[in-house]
N, C-alpha and C. Protein backbone atom coordinates (compact mmCIF):
# COMPACT_ATOMS: atom_id res chain seq x y z
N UNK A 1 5.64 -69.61 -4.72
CA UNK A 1 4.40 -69.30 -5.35
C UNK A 1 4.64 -68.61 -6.69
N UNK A 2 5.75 -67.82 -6.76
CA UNK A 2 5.70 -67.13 -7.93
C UNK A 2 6.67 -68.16 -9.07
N UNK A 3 6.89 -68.95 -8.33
CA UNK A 3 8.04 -70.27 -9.60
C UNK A 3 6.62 -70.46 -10.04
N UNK A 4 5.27 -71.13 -9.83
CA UNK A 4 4.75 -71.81 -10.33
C UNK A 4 4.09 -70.61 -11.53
N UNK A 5 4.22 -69.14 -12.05
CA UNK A 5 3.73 -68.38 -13.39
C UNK A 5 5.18 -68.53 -14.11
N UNK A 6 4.55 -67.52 -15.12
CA UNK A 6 5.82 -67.89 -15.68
C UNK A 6 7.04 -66.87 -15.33
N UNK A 7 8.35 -66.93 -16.11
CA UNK A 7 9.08 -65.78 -15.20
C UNK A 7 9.58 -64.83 -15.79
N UNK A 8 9.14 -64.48 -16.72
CA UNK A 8 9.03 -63.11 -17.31
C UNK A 8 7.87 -62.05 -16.77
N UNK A 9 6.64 -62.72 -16.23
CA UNK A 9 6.05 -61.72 -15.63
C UNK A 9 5.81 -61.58 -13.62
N UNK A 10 6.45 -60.28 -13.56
CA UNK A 10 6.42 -60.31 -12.07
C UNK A 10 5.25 -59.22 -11.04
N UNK A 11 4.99 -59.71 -10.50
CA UNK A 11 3.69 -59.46 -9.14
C UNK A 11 4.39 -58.16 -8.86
N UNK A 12 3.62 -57.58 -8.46
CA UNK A 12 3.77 -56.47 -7.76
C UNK A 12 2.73 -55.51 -7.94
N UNK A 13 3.17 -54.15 -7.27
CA UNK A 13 2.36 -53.12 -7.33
C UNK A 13 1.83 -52.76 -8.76
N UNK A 14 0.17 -52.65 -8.93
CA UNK A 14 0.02 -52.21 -10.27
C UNK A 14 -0.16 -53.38 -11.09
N UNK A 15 0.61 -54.78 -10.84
CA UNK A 15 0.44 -55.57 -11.41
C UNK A 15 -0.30 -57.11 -10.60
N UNK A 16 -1.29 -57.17 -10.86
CA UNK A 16 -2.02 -58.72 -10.38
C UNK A 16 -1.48 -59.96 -10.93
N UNK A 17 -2.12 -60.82 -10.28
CA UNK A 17 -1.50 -62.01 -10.62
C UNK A 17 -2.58 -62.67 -11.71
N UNK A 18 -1.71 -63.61 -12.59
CA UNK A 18 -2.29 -63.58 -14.07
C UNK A 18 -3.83 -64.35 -13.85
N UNK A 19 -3.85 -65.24 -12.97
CA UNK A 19 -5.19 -66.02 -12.63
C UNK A 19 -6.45 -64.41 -11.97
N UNK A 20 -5.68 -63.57 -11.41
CA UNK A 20 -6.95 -62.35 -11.07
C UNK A 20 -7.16 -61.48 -12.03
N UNK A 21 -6.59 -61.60 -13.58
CA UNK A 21 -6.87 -60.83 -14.33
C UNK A 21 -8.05 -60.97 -14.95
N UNK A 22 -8.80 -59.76 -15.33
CA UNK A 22 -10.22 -60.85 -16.41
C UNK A 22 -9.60 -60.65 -17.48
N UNK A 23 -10.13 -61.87 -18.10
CA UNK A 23 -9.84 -62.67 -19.66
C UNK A 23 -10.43 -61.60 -20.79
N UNK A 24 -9.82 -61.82 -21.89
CA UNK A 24 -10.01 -60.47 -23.04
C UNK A 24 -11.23 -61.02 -23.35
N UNK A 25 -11.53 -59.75 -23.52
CA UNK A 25 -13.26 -59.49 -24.45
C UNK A 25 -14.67 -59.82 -22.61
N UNK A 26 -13.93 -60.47 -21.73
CA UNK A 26 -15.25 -60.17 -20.47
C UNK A 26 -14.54 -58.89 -19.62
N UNK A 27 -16.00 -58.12 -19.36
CA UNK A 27 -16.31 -56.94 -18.46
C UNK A 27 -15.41 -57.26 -17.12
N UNK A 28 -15.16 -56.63 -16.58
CA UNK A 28 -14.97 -56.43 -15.69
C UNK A 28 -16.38 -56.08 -14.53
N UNK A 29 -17.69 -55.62 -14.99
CA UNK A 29 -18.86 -55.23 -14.69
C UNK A 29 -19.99 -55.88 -15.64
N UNK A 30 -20.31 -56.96 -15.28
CA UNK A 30 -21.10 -57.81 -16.50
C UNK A 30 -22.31 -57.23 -16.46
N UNK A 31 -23.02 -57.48 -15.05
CA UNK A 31 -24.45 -56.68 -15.42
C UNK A 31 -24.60 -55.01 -15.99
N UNK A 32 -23.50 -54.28 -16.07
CA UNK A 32 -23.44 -53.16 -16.14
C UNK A 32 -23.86 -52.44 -15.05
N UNK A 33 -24.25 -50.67 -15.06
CA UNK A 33 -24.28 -50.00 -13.98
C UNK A 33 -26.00 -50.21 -13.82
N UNK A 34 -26.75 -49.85 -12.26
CA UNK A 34 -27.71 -50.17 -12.06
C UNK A 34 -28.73 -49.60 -13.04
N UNK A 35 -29.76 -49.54 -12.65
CA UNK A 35 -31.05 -48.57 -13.54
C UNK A 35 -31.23 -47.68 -12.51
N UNK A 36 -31.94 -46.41 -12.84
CA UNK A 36 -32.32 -45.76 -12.12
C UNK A 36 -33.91 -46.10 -11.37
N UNK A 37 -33.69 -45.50 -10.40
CA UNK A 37 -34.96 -45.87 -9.52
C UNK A 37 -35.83 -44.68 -10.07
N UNK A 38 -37.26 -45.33 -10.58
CA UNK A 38 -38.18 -44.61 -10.86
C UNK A 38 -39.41 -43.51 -9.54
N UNK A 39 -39.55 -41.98 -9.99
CA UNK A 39 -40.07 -42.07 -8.76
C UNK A 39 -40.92 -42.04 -8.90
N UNK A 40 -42.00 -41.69 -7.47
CA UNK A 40 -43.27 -41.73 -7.79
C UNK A 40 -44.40 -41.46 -8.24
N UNK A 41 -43.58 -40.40 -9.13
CA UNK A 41 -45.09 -39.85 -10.01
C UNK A 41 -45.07 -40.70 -11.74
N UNK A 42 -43.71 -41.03 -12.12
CA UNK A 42 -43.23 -42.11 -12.99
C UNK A 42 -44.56 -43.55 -12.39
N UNK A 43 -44.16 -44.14 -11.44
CA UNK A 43 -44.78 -45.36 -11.13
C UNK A 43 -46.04 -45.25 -11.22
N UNK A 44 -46.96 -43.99 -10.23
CA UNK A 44 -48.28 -43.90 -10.02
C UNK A 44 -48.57 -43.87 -11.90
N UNK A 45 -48.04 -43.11 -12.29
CA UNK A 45 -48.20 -42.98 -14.06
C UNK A 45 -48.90 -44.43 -14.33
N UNK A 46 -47.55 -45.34 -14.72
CA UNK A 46 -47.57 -46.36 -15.27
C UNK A 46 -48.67 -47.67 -14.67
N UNK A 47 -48.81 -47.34 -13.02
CA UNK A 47 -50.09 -48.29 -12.60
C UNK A 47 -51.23 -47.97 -12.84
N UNK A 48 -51.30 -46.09 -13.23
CA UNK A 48 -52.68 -45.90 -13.38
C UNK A 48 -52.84 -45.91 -15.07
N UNK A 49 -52.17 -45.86 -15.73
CA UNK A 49 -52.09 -46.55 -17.11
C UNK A 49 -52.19 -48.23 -17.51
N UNK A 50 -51.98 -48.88 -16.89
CA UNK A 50 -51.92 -50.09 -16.94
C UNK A 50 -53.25 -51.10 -17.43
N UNK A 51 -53.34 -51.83 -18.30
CA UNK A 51 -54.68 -52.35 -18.34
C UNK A 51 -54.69 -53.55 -17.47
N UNK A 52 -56.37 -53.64 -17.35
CA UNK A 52 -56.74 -54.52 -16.41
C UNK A 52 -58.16 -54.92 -16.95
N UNK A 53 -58.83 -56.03 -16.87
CA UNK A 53 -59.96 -56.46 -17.17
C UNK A 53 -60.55 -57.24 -16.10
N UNK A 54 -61.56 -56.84 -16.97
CA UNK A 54 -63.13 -56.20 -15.94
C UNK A 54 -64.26 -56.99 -16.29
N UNK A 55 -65.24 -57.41 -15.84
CA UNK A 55 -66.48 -58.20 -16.16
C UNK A 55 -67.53 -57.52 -16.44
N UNK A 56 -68.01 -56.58 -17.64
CA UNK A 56 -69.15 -55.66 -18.12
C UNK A 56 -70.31 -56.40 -18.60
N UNK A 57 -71.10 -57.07 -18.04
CA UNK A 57 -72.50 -56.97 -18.28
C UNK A 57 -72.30 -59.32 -19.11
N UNK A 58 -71.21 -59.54 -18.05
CA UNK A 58 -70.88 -61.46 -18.63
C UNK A 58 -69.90 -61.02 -19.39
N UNK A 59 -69.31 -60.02 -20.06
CA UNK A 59 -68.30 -60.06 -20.89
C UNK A 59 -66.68 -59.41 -20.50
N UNK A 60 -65.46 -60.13 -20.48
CA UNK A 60 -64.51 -59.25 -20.57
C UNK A 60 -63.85 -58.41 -20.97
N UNK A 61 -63.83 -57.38 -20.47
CA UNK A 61 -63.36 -56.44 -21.34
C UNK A 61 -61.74 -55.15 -20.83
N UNK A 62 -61.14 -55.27 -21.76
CA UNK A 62 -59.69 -54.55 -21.15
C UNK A 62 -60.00 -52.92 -21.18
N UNK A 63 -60.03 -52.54 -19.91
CA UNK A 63 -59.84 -51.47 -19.58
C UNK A 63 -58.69 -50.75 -18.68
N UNK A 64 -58.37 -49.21 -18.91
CA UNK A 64 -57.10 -48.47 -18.06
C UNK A 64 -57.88 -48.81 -16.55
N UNK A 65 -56.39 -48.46 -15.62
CA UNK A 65 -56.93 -49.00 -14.52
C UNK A 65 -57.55 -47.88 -13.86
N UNK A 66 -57.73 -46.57 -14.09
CA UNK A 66 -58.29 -45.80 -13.68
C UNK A 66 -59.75 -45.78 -14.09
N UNK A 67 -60.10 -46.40 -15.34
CA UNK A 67 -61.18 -46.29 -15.66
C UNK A 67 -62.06 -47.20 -14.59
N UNK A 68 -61.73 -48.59 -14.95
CA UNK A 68 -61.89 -49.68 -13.66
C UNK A 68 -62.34 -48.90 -12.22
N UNK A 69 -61.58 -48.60 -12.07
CA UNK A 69 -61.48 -47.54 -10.42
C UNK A 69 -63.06 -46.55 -10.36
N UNK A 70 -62.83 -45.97 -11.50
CA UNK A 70 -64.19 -45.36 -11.83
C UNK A 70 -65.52 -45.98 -12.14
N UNK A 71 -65.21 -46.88 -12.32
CA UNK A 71 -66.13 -47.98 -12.70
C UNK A 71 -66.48 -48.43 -11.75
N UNK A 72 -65.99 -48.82 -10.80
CA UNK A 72 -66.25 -49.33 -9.34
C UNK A 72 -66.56 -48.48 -8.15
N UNK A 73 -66.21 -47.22 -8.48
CA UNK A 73 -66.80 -45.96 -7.91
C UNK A 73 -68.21 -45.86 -7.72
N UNK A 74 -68.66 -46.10 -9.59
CA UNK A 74 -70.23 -45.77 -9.90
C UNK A 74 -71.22 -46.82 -9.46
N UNK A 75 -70.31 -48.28 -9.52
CA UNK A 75 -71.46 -48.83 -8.56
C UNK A 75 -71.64 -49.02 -7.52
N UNK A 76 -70.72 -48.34 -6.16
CA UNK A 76 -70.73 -48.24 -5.00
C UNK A 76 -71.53 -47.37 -4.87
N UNK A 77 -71.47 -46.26 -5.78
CA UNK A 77 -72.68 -44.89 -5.47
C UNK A 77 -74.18 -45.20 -5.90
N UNK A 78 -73.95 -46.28 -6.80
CA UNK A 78 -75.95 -46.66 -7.16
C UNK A 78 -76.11 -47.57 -6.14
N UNK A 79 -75.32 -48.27 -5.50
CA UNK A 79 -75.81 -48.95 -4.28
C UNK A 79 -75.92 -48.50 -3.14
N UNK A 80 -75.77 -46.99 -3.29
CA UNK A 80 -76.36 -46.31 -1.81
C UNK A 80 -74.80 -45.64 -0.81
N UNK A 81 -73.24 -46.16 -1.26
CA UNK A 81 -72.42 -45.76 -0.53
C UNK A 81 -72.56 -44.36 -0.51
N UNK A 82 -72.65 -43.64 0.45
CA UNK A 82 -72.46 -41.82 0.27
C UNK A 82 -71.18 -41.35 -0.05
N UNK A 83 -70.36 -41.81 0.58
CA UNK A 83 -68.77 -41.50 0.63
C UNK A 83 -68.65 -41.55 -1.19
N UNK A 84 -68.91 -43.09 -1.85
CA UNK A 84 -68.61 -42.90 -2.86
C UNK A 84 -69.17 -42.26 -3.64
N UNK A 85 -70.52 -41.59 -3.44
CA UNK A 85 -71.28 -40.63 -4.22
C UNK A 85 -70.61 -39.49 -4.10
N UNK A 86 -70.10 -39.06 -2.97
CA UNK A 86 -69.67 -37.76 -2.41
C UNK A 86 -68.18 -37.72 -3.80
N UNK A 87 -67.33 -38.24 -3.52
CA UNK A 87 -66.44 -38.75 -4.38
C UNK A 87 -66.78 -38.67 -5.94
N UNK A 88 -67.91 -39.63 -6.35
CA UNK A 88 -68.15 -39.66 -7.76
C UNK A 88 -68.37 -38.08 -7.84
N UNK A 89 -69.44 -37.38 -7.32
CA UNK A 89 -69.82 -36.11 -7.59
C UNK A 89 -68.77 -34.83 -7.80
N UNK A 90 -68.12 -34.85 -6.68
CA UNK A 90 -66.87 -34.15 -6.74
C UNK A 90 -66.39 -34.27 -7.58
N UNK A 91 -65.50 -35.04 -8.59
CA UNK A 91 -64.86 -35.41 -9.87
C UNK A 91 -65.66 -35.33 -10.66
N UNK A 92 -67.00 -35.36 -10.75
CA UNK A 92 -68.02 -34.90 -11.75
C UNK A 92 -68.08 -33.12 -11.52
N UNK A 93 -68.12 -32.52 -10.83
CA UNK A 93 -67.74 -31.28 -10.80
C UNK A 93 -66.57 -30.90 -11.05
N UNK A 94 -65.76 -31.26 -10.73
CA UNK A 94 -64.44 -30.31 -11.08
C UNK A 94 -64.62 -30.39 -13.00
N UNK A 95 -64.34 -31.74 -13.42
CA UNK A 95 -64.49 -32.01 -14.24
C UNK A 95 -65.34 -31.14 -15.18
N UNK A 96 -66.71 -30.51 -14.85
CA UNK A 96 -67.97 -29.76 -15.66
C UNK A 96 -66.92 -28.70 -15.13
N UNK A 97 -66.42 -28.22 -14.03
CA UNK A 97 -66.17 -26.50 -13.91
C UNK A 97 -64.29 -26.42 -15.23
N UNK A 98 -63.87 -27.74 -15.41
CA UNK A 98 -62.99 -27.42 -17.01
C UNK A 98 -63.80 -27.55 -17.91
N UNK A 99 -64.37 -28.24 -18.08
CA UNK A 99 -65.20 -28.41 -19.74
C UNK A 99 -65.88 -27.02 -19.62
N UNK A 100 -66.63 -26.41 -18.38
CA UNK A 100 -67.54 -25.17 -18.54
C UNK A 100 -66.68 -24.45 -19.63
N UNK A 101 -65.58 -24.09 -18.85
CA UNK A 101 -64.21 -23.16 -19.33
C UNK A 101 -63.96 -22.74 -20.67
N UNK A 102 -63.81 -24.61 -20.89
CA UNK A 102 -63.46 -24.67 -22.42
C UNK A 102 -64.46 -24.44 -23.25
N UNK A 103 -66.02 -24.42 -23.07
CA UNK A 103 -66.86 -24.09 -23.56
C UNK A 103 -67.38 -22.83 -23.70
N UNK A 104 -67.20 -22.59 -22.36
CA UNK A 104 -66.92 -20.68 -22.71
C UNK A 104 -66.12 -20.04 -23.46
N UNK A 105 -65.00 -20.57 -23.82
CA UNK A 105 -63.80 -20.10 -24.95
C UNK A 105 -64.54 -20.83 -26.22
N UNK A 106 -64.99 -21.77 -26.86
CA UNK A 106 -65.60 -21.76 -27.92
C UNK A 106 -66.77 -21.32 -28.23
N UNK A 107 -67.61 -20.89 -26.85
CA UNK A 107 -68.56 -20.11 -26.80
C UNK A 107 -70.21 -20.86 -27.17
N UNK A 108 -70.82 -20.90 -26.25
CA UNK A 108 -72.23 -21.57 -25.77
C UNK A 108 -73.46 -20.30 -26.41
N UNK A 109 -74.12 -21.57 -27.25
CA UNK A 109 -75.23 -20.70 -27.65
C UNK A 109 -75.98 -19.99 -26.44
N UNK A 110 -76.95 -19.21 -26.54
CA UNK A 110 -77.55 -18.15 -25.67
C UNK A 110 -78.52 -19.31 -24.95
N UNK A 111 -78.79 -20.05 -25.62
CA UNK A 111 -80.10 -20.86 -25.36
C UNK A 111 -79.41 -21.82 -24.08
N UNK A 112 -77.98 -22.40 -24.86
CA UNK A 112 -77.74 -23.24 -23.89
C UNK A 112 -76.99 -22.95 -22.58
N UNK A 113 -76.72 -21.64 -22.69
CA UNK A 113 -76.02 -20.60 -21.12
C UNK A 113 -76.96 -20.36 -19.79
N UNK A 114 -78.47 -20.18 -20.93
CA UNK A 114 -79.33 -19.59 -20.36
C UNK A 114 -80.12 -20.76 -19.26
N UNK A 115 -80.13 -22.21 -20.11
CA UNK A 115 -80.12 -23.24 -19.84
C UNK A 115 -79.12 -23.70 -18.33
N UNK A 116 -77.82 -23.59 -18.78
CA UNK A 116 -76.82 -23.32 -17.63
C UNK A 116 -76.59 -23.14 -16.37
N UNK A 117 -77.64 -21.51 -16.95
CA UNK A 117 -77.72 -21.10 -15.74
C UNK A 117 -78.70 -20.60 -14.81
N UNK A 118 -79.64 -21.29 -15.40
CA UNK A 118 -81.21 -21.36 -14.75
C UNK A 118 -80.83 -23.08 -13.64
N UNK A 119 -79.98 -23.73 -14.32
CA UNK A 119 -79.97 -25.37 -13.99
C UNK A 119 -79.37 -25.16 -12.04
N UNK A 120 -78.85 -24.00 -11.90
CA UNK A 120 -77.94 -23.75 -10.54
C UNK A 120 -77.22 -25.13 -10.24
N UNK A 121 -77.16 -26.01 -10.91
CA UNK A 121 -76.42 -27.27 -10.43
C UNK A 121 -75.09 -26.83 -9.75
N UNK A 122 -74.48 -26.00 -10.70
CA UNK A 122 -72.83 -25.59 -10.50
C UNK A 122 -72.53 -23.76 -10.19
N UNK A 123 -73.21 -23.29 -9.81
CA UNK A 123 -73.01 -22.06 -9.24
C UNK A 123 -72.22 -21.34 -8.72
N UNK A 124 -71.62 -20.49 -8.63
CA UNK A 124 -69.94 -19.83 -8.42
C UNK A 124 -69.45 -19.69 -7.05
N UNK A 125 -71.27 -19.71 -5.94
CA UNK A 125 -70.32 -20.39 -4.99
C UNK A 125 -70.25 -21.15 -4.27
N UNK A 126 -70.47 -22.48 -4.97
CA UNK A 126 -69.87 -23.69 -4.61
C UNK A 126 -71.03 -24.48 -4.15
N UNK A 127 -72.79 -23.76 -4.00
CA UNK A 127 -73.48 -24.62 -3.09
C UNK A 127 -73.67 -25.25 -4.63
N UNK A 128 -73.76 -26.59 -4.63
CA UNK A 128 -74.19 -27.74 -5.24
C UNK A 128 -75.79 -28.03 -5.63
N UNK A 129 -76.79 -27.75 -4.41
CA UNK A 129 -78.22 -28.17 -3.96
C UNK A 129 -79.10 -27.74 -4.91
N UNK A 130 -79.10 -26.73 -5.57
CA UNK A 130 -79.64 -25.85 -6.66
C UNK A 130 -80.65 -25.16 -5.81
N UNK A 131 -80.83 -24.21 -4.55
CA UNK A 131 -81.69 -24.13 -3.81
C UNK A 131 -81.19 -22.68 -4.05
N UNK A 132 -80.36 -21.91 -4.36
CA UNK A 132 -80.04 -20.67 -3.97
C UNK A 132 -80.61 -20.46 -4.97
N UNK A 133 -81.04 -20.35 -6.37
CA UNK A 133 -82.64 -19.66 -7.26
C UNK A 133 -84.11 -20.14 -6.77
N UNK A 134 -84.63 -19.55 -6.07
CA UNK A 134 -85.64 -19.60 -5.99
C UNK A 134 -86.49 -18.56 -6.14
């Protein structure tokens, strides 16, 4: 087996045989090393970023997919689902109790505080109903 290379170069330890060598200029690792696995707050990111289109009123139109989601929220809740009202509302509150925040740091005319907080919609503790001013 070894008559048939040539005979200046000999097999052994350290050394392969000339057909198992790779050829100059190819990898030894062609695809290179893997990618990293993305986790899941990376992925949820990128699906809830993602556009998707939607049918608004006969027309298409590209929207994020969260918006979509929301979008499909609001008309489960005008068609009577509670769950999804319960849902829409909730995220409509949290939502008013940051903007309140930020509006309190740029600061709300008197008129419109007073407004605010005659409305009891959002009240500090937590009943929703607007029943606790009476």
């Amino acid at each position: 087996m070894s008559e048939d290379q040539d005979d200046d170069y000999e097999v052994g330890y350290g050394k392969p045989p000339k057909n198992g060598m790779f050829k100059k200029g190819q990898s030894g690792n062609p695809k290179g090393r893997q990618k990293r696995v993305k986790n899941f707050k990376t992925e949820l990111k990128d699906v809830l970023g993602s556009k998707v289109t939607v049918t608004v009123n006969g027309k298409p139109k590209l929207v994020s997919t969260v918006e979509a989601a929301l979008m499909r929220l609001k008309d489960k809740a005008l068609k009577g689902d509670a769950r999804a009202l319960s849902i829409l509302l909730s995220y409509a509150e949290q939502n008013s109790n940051s903007s309140e925040n930020s509006s309190r740091e740029r600061g709300l005319s008197k008129l419109e505080q007073e407004l605010f907080d005659r409305s009891g919609l959002f009240d500090q503790t937590g009943d929703t109903d607007g029943a606790g001013n009476d």
